[in-house]
C-alpha atoms as a PDB file:
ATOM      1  CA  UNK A   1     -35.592 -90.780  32.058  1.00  0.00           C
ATOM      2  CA  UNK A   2     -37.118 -87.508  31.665  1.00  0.00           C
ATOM      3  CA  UNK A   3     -39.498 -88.753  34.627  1.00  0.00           C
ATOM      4  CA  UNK A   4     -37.141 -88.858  37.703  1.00  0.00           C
ATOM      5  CA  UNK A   5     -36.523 -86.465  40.074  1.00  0.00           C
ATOM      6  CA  UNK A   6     -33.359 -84.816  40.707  1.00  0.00           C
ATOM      7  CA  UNK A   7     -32.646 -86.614  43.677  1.00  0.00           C
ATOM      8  CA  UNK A   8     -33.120 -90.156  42.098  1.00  0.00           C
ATOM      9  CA  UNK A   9     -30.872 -88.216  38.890  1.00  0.00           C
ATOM     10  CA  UNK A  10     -28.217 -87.606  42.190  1.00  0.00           C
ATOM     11  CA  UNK A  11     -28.380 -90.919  43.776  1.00  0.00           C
ATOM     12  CA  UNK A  12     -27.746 -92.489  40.336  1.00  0.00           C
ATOM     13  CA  UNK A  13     -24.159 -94.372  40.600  1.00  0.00           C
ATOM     14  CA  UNK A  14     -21.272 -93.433  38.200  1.00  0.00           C
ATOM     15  CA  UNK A  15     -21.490 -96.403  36.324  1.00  0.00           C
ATOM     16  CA  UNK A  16     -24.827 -96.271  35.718  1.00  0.00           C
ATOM     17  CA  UNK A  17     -24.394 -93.006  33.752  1.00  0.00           C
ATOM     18  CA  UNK A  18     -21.696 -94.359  31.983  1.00  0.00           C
ATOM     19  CA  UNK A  19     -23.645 -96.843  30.755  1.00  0.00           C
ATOM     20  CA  UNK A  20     -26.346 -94.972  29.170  1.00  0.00           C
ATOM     21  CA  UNK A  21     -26.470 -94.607  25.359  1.00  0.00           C
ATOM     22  CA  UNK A  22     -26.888 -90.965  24.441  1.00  0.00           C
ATOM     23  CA  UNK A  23     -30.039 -90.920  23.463  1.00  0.00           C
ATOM     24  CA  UNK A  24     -31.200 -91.834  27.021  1.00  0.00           C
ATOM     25  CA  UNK A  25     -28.642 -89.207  28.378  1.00  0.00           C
ATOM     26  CA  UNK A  26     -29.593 -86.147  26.400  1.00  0.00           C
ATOM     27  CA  UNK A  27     -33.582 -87.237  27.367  1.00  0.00           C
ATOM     28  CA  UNK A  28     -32.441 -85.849  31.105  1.00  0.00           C
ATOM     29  CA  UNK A  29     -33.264 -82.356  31.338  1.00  0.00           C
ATOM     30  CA  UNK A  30     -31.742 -79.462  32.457  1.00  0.00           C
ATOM     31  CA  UNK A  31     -32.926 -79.565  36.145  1.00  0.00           C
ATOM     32  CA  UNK A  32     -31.524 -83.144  36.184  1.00  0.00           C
ATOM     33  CA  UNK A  33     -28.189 -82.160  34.158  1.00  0.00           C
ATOM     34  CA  UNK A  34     -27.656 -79.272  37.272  1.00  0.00           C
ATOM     35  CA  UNK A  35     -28.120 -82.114  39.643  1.00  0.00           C
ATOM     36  CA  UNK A  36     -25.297 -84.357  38.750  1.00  0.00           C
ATOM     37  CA  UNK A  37     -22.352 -84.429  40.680  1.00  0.00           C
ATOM     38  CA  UNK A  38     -18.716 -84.808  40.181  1.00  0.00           C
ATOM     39  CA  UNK A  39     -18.185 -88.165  40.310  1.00  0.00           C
ATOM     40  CA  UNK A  40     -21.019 -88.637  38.254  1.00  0.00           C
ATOM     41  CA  UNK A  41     -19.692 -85.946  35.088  1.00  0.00           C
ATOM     42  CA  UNK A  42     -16.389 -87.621  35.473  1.00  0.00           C
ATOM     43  CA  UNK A  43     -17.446 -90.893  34.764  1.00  0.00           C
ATOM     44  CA  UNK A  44     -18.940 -90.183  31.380  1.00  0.00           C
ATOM     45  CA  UNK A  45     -17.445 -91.205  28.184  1.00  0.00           C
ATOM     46  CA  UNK A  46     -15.873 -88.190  25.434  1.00  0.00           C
ATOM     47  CA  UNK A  47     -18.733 -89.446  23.064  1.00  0.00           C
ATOM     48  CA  UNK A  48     -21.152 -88.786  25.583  1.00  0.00           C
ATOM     49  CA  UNK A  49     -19.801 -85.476  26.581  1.00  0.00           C
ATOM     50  CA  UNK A  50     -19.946 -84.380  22.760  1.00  0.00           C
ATOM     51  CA  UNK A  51     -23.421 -85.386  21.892  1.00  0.00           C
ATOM     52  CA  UNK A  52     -24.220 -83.303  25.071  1.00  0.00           C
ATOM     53  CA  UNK A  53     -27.177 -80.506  24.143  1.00  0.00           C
ATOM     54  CA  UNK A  54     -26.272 -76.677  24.637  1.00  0.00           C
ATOM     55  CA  UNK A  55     -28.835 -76.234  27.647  1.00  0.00           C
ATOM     56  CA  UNK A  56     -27.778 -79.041  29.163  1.00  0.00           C
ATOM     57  CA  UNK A  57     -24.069 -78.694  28.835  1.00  0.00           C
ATOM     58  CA  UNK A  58     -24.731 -74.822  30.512  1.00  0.00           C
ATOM     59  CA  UNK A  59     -27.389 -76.672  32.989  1.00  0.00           C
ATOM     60  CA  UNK A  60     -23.712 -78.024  34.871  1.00  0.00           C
ATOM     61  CA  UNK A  61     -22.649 -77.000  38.287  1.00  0.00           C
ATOM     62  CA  UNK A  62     -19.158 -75.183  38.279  1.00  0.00           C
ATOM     63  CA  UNK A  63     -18.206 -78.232  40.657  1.00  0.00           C
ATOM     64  CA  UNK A  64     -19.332 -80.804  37.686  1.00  0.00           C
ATOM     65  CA  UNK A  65     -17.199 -79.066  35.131  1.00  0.00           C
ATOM     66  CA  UNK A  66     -14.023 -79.228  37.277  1.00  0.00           C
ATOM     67  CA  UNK A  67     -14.337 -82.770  37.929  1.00  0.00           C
ATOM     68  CA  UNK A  68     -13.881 -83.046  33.569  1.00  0.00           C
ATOM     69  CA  UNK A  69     -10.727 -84.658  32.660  1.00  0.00           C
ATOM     70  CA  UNK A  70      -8.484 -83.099  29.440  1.00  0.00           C
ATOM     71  CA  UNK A  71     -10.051 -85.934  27.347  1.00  0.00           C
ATOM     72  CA  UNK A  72     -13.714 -85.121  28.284  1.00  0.00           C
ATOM     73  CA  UNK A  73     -13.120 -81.216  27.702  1.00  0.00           C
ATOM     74  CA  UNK A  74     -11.096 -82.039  24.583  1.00  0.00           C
ATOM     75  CA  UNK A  75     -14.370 -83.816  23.258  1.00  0.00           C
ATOM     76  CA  UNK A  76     -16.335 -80.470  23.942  1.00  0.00           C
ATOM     77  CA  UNK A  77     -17.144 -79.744  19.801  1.00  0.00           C
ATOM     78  CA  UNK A  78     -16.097 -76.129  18.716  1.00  0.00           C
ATOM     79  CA  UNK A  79     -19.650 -74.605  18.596  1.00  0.00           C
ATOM     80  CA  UNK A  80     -20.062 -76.353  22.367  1.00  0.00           C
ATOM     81  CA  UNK A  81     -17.469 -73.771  23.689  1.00  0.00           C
ATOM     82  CA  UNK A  82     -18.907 -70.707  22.812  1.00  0.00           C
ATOM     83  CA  UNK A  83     -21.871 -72.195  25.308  1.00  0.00           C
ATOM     84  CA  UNK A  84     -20.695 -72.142  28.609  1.00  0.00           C
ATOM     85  CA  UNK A  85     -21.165 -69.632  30.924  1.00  0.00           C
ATOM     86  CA  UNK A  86     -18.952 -67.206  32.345  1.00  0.00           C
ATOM     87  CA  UNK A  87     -19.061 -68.754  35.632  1.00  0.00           C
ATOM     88  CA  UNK A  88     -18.463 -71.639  34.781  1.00  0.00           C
ATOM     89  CA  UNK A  89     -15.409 -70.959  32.265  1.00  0.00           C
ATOM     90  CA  UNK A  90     -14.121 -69.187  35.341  1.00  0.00           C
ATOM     91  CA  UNK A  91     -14.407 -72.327  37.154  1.00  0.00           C
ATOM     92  CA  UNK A  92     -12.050 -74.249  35.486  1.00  0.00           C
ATOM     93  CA  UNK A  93      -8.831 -75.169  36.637  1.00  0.00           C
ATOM     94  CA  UNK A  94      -5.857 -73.950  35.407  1.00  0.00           C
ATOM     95  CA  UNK A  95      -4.810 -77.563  34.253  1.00  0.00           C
ATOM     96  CA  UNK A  96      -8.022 -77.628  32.621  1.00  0.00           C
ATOM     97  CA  UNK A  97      -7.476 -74.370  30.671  1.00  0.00           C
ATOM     98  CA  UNK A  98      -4.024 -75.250  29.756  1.00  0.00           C
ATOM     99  CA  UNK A  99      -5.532 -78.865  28.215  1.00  0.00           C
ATOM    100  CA  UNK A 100      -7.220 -77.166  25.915  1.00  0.00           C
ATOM    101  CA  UNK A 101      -6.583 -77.641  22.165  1.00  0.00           C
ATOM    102  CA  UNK A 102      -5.734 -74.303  19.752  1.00  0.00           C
ATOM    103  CA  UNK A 103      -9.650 -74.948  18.444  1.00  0.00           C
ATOM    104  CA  UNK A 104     -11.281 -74.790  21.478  1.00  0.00           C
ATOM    105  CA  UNK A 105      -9.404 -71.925  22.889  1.00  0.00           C
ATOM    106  CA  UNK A 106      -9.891 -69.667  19.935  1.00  0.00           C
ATOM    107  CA  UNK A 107     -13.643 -70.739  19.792  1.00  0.00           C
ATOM    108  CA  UNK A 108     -13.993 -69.081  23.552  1.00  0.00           C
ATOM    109  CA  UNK A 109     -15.687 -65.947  23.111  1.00  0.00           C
ATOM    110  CA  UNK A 110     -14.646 -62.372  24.098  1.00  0.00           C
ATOM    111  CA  UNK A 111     -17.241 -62.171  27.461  1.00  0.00           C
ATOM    112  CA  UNK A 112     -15.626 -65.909  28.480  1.00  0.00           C
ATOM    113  CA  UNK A 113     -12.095 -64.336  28.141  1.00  0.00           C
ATOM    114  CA  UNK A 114     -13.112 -61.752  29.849  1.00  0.00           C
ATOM    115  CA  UNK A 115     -14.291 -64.054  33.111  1.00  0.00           C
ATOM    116  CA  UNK A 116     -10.785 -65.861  33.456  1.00  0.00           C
ATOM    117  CA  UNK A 117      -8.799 -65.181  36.380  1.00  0.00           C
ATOM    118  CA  UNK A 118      -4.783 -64.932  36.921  1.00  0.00           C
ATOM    119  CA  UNK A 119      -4.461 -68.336  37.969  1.00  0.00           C
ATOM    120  CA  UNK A 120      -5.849 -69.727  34.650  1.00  0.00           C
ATOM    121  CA  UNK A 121      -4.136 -67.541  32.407  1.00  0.00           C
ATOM    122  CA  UNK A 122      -0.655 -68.170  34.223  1.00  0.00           C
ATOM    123  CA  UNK A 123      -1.521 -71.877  33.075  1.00  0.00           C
ATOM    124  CA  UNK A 124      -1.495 -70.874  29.510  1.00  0.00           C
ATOM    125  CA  UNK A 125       1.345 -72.073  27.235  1.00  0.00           C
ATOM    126  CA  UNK A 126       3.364 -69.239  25.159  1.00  0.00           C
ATOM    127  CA  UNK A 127       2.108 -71.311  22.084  1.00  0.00           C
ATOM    128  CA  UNK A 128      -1.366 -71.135  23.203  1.00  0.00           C
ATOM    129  CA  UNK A 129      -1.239 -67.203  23.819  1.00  0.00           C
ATOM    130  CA  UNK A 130       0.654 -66.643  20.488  1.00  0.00           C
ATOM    131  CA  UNK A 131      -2.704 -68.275  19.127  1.00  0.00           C
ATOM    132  CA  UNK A 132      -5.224 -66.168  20.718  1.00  0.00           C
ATOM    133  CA  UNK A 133      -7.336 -64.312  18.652  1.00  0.00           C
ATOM    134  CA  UNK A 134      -6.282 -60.308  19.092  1.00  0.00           C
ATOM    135  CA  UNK A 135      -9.846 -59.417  20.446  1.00  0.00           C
ATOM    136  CA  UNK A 136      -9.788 -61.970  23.312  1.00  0.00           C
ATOM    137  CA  UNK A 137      -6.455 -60.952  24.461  1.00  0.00           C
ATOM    138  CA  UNK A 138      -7.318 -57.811  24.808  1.00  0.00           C
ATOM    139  CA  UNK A 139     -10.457 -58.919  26.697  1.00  0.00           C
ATOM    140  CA  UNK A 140      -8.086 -60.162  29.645  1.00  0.00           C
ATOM    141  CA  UNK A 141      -9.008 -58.467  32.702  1.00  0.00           C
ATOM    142  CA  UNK A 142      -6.225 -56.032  33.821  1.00  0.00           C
ATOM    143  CA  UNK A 143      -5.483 -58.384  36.753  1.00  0.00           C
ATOM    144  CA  UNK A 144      -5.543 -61.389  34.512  1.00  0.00           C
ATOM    145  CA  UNK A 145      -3.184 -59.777  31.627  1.00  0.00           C
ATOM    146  CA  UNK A 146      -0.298 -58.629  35.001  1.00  0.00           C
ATOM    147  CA  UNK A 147      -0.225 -62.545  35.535  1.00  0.00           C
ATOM    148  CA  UNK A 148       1.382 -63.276  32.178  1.00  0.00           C
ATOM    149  CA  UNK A 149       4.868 -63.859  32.278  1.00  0.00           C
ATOM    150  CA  UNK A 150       7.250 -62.376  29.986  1.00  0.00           C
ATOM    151  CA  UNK A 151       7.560 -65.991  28.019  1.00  0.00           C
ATOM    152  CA  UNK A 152       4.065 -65.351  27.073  1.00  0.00           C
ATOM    153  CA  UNK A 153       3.981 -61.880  26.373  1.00  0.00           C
ATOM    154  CA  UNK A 154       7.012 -62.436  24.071  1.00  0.00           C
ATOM    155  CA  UNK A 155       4.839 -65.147  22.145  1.00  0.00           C
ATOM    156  CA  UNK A 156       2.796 -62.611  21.482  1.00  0.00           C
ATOM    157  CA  UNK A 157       2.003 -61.583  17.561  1.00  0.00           C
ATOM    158  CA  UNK A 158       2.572 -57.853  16.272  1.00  0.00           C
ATOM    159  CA  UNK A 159      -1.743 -57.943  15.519  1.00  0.00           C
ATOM    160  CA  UNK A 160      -2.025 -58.906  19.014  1.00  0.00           C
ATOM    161  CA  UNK A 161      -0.132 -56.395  20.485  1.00  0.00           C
ATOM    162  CA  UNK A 162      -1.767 -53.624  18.062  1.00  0.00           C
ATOM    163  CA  UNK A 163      -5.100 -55.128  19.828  1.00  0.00           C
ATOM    164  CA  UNK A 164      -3.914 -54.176  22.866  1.00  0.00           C
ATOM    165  CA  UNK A 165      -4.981 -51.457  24.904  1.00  0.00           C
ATOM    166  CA  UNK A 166      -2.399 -49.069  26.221  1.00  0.00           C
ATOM    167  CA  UNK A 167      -3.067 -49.998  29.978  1.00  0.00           C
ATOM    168  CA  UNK A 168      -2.246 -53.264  28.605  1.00  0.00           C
ATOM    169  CA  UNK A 169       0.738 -52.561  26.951  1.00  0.00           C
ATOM    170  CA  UNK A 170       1.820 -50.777  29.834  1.00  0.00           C
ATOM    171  CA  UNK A 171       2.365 -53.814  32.285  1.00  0.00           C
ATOM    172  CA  UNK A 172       4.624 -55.002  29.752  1.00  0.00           C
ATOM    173  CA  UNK A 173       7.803 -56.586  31.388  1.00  0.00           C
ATOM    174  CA  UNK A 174      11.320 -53.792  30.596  1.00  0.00           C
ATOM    175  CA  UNK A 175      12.466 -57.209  29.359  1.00  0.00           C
ATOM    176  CA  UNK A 176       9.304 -57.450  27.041  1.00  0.00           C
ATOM    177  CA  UNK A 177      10.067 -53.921  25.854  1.00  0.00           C
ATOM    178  CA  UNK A 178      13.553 -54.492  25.227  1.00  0.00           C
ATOM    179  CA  UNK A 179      12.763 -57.436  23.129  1.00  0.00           C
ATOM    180  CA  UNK A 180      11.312 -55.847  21.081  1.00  0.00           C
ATOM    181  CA  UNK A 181      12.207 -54.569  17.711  1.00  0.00           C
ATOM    182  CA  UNK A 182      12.059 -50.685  15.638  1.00  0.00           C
ATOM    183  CA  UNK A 183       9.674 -52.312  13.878  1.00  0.00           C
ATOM    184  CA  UNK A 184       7.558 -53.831  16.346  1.00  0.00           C
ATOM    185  CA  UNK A 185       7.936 -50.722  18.243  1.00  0.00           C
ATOM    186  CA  UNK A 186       7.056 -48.254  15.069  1.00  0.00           C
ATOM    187  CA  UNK A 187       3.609 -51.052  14.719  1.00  0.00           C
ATOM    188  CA  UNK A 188       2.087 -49.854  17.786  1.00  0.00           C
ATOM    189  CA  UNK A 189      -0.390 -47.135  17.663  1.00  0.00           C
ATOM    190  CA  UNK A 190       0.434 -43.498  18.864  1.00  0.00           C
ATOM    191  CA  UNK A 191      -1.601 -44.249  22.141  1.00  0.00           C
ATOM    192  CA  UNK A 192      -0.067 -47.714  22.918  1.00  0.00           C
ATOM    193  CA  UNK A 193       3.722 -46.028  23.002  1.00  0.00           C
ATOM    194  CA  UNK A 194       2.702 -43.108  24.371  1.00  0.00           C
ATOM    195  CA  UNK A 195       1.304 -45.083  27.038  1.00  0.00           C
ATOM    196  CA  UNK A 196       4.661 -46.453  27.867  1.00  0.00           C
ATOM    197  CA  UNK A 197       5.322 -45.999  31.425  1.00  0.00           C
ATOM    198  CA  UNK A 198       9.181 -44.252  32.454  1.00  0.00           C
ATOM    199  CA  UNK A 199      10.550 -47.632  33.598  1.00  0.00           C
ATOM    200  CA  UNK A 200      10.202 -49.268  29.819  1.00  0.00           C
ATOM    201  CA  UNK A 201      11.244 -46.076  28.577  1.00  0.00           C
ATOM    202  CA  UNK A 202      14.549 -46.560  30.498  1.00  0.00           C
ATOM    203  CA  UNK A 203      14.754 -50.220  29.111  1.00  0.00           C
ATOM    204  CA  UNK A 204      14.880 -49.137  25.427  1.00  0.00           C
ATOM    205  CA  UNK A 205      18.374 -50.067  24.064  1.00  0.00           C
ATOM    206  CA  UNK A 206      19.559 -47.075  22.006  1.00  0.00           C
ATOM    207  CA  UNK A 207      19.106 -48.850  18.527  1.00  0.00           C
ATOM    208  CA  UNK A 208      15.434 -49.146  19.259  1.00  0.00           C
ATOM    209  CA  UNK A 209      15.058 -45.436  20.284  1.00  0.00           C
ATOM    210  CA  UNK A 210      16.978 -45.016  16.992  1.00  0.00           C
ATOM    211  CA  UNK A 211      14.871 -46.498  15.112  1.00  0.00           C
ATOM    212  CA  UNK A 212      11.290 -45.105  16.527  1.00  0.00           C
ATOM    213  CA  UNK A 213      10.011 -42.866  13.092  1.00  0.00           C
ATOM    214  CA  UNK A 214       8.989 -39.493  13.607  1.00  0.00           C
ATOM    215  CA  UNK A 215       5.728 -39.994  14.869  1.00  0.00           C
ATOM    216  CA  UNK A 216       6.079 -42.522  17.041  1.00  0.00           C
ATOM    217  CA  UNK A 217       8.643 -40.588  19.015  1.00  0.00           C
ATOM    218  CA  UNK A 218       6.744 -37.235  19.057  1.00  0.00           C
ATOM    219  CA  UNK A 219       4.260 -39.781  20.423  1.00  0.00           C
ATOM    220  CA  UNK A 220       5.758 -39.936  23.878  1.00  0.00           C
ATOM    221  CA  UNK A 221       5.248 -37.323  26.230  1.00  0.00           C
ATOM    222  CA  UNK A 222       7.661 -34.950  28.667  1.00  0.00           C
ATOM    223  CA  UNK A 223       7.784 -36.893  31.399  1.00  0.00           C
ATOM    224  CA  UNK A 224       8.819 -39.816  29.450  1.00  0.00           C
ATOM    225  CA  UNK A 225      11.669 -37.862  27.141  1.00  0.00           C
ATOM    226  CA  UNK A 226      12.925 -36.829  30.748  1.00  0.00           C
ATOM    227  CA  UNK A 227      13.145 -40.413  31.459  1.00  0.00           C
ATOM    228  CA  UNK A 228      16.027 -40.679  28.572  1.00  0.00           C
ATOM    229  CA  UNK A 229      19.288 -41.608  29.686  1.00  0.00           C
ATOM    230  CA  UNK A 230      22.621 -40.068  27.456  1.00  0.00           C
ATOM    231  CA  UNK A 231      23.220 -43.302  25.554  1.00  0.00           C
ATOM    232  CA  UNK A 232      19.815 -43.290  24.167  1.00  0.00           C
ATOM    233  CA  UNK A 233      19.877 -39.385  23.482  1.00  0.00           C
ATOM    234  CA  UNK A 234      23.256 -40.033  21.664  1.00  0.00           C
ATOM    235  CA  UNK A 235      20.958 -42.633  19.710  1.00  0.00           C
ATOM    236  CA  UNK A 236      18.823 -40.027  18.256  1.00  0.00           C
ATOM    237  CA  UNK A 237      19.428 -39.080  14.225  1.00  0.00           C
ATOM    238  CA  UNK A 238      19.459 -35.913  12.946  1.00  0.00           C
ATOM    239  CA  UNK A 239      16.143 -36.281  11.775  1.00  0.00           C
ATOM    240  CA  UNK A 240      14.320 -37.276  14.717  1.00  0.00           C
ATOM    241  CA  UNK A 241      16.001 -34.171  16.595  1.00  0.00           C
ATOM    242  CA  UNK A 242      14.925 -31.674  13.916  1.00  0.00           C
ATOM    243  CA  UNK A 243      11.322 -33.124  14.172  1.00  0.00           C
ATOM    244  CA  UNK A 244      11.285 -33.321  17.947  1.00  0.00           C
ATOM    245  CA  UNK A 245       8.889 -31.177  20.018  1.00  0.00           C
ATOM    246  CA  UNK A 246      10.419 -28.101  22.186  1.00  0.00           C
ATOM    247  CA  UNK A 247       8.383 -28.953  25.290  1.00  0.00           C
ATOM    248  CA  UNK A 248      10.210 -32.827  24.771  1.00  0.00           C
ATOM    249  CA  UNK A 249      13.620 -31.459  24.191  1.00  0.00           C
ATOM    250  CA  UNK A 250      13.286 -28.855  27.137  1.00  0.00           C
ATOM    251  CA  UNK A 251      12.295 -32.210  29.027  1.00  0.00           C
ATOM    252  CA  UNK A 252      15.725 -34.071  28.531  1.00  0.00           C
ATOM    253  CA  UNK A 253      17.822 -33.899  31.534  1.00  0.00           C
ATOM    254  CA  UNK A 254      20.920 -31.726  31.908  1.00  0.00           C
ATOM    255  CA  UNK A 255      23.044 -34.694  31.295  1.00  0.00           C
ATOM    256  CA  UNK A 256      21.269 -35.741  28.493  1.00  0.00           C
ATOM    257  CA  UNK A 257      21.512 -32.402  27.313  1.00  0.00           C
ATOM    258  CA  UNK A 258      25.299 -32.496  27.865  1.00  0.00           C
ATOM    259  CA  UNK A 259      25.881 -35.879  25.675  1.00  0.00           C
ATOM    260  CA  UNK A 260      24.573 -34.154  22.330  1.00  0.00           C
ATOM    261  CA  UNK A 261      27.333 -34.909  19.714  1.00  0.00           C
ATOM    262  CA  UNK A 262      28.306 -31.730  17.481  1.00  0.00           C
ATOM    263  CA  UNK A 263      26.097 -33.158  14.918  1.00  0.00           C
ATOM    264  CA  UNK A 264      23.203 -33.363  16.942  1.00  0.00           C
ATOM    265  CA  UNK A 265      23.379 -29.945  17.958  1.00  0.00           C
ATOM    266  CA  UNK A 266      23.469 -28.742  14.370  1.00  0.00           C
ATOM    267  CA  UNK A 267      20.081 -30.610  13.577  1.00  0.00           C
ATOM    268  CA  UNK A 268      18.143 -28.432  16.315  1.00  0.00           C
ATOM    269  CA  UNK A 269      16.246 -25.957  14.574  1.00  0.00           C
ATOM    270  CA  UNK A 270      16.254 -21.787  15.932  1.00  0.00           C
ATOM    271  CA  UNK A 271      12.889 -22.800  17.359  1.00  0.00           C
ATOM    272  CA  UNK A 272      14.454 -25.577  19.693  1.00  0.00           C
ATOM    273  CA  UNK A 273      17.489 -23.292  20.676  1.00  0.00           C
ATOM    274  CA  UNK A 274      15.242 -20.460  21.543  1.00  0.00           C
ATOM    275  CA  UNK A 275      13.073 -22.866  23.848  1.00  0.00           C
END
């Protein structure tokens, strides 16, 4: 086998590839593995697909891959995965993608997350993002994380989103943001809520702005305190307004200013009042 050319490898029929045993298969080499075509790859059996070598399985045109039904890519082992080339993970359809078992997905690494493109991650069930590991989320492109709906960013885990980078965060749907909870909110890191842009800021229901601890909330910056509307100023504790920042409370707006309740006012400190 190892003997013909690539264009006797090409003009071989479909059937005839399906009916080689494996052994004869995997004796093909790599220029004859690049030369197959579509109709060809489709034809061939899952248990040929997974005995397939690691230079060979590479060795396919983008065109081959796509031609690979759910059952063929399904019989792609774990450590197979890992194998594949950028280009030609970034080949696949989004049907493809969204095929994929749990186990294949999370055996993808970083640098193939990295080469998927918004139409395959829109394909991408909230149960399949919720089991992505952390670093390959954040691997997404920044054009490729904007194409997840707000179903899938609400799958996602709390060590996810801690994964995340701010830009990332960012792009968060308000209806994301809202969903959230204190908790969830007070589990991001300093830079992921400070990151927050004004519009999310807006979308935070006054029990979650209540509920931010001190640091996370000295965590955002002017512009975003001067994004706060009066309900979510009333929100604020005496606590958090004793703690807050004079350049942050010199940020609120005049009618957020104008909504502090009497006991509000008597948590400002002689520092704030002087500001």
């Amino acid at each position: 086998m190892a003997a013909l050319a690539t264009s006797q490898v090409a003009a071989l029929t479909p059937q005839q590839l399906a009916g080689m045993g494996t052994d004869r298969l995997n004796a093909l080499g790599t220029a004859q593995f690049a030369a197959l075509g579509s109709a060809q790859v489709a034809a061939l059996s899952t248990e040929q697909i997974a005995q397939l070598e690691s230079a060979d399985l590479r060795a396919l045109s983008t065109a081959a891959l796509r031609a690979l039904s759910p059952a063929q890519l399904d019989a792609l082992g774990d450590a197979q995965w890992p194998l594949l080339g950028t280009g030609q993970v970034a080949a696949l359809t989004p049907l493809q993608l969204s095929s994929l078992a749990t186990a294949d997905l999370v055996a993808m690494t970083t640098a193939q997350f990295r080469a998927l493109t918004s139409e395959q991650v829109t394909g991408l069930s909230p149960a399949q993002v919720a089991a992505l590991e952390p670093v390959d989320l954040a691997a997404l492109s920044t054009a490729a994380f904007r194409a997840l709906s707000a179903e899938q960013m609400s799958a996602m885990t709390l060590a996810q989103r801690l994964a995340l980078p701010g830009s990332q965060i960012a792009t968060f749907p308000t209806s994301v943001i809202a969903a959230l909870t204190p908790a969830d909110l007070n589990g991001l890191t300093t830079s992921q809520i400070g990151g927050l842009t004004t519009l999310q800021i807006g979308a935070l229901s006054p029990l979650q702005v209540a509920g931010l601890d001190n640091v996370h909330l000295n965590a955002l910056g002017t512009a975003q305190f001067a994004a706060f509307n009066t309900a979510q100023v009333q929100a604020l504790i005496p606590e958090q307004l004793s703690q807050l920042e004079t350049a942050d409370l010199r940020a609120l707006s005049t009618s957020a200013l104008r909504s502090l309740l009497p006991q509000q006012f008597e948590a400002l400190t002689s520092a704030h009042m002087a500001a």
